[in-house]
C-alpha atoms as a PDB file:
ATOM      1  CA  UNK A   1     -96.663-105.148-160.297  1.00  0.00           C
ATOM      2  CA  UNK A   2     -98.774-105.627-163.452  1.00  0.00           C
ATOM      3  CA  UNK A   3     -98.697-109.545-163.288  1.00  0.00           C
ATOM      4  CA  UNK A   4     -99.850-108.945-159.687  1.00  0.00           C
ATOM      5  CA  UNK A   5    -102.485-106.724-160.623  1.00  0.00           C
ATOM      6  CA  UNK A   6    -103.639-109.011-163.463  1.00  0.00           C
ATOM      7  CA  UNK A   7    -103.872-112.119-160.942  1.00  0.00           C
ATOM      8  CA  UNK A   8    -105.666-110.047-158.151  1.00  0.00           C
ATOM      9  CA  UNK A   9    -108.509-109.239-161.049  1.00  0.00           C
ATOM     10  CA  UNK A  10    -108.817-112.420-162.320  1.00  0.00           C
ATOM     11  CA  UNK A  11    -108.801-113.633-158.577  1.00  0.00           C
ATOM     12  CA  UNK A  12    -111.825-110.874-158.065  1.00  0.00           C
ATOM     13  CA  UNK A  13    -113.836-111.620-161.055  1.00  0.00           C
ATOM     14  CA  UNK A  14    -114.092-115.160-160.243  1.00  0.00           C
ATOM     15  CA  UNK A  15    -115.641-114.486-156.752  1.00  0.00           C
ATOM     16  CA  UNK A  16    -117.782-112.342-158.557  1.00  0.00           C
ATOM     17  CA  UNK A  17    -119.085-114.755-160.672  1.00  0.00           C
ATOM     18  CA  UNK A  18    -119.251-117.299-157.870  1.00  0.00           C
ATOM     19  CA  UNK A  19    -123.604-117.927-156.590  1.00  0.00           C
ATOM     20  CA  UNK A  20    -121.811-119.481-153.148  1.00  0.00           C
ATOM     21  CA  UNK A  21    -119.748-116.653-153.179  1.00  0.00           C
ATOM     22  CA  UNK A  22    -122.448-113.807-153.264  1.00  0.00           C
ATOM     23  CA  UNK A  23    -124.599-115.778-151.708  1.00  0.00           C
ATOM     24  CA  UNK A  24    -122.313-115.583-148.520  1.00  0.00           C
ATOM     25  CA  UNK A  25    -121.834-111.366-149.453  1.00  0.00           C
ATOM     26  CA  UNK A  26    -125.471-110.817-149.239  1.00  0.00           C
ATOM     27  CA  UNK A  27    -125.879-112.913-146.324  1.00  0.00           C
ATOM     28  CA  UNK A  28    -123.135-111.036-144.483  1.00  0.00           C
ATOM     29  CA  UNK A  29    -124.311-107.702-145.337  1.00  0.00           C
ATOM     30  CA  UNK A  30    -128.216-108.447-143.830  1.00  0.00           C
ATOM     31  CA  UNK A  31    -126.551-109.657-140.744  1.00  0.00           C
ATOM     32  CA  UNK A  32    -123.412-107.967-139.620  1.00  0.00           C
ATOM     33  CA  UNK A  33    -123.627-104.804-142.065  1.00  0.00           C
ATOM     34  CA  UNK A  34    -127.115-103.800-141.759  1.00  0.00           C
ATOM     35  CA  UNK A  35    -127.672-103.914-138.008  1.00  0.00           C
ATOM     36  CA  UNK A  36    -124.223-101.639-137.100  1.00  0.00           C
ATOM     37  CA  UNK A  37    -125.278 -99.005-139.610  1.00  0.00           C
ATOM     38  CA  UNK A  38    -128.420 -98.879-138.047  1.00  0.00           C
ATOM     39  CA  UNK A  39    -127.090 -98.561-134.837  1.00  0.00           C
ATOM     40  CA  UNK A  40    -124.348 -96.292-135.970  1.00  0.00           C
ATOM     41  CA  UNK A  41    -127.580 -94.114-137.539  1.00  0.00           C
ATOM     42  CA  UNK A  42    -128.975 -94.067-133.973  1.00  0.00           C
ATOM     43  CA  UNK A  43    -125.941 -92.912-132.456  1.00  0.00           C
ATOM     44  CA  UNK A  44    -125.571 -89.866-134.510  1.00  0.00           C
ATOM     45  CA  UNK A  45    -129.206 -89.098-134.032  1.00  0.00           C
ATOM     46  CA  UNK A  46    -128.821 -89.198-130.151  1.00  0.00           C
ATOM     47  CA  UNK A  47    -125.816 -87.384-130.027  1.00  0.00           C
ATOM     48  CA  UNK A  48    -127.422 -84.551-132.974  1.00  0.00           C
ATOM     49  CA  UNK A  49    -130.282 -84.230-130.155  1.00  0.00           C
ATOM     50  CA  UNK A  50    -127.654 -83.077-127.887  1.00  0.00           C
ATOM     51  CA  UNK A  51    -125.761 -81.278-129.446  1.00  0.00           C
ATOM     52  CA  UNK A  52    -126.970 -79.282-133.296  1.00  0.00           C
ATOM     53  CA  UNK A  53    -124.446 -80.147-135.506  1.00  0.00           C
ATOM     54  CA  UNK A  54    -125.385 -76.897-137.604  1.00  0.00           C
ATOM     55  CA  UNK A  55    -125.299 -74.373-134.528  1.00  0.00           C
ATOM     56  CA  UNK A  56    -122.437 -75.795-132.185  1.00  0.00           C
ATOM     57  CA  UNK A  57    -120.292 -78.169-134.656  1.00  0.00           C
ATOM     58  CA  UNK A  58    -117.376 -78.098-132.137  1.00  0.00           C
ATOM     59  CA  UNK A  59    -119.881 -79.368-129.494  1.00  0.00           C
ATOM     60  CA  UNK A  60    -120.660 -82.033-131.925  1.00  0.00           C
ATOM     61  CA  UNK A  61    -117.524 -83.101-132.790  1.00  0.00           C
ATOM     62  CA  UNK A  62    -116.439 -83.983-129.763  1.00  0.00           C
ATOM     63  CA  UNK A  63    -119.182 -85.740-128.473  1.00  0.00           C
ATOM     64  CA  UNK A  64    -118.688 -87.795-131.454  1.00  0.00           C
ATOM     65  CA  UNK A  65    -115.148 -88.364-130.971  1.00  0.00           C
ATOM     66  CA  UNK A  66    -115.960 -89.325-127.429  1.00  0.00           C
ATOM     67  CA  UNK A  67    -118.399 -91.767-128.519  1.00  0.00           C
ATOM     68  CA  UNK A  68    -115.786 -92.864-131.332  1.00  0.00           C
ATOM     69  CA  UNK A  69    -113.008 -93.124-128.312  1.00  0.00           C
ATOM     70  CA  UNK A  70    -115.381 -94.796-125.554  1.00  0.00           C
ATOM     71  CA  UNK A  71    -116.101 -97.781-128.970  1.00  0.00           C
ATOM     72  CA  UNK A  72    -112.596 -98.286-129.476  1.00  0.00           C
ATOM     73  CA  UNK A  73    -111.809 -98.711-126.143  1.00  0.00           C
ATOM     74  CA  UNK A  74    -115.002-101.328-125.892  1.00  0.00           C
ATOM     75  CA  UNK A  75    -116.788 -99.514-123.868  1.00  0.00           C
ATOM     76  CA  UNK A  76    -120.992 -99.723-124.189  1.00  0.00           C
END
């Protein structure tokens, strides 16, 4: 397990060091990362308007798990 450790850090501190390689990371992050945390920060705003998270947390909870449920499903 050690060895295996050892190569996986190795493996991991030469992408690190890699320009391409962070070049790609950063790249990723301003187009796929950025844009669903934003819309995942919209989401929880619209469904905190319905519902106060503070005052009615059970009300909250489940509107989020609907929304969570109606996203896994694929649902818009």
């Amino acid at each position: 397990m050690a060895l295996f450790r050892s190569l996986l850090m190795q493996a991991a501190r030469r992408i690190v060091a890699d320009p391409r390689a962070r070049a790609k990371a950063a790249e990723f992050v301003e187009e796929e990362v950025k844009p669903r945390l934003a819309a995942a920060r919209d989401e929880l705003k619209d469904i905190s308007e319905q519902s106060d998270p503070v005052r009615n947390p059970r009300d909250f909870a489940y509107r989020l798990g609907v929304r969570i449920g109606r996203i896994k499903r694929g649902d818009p």
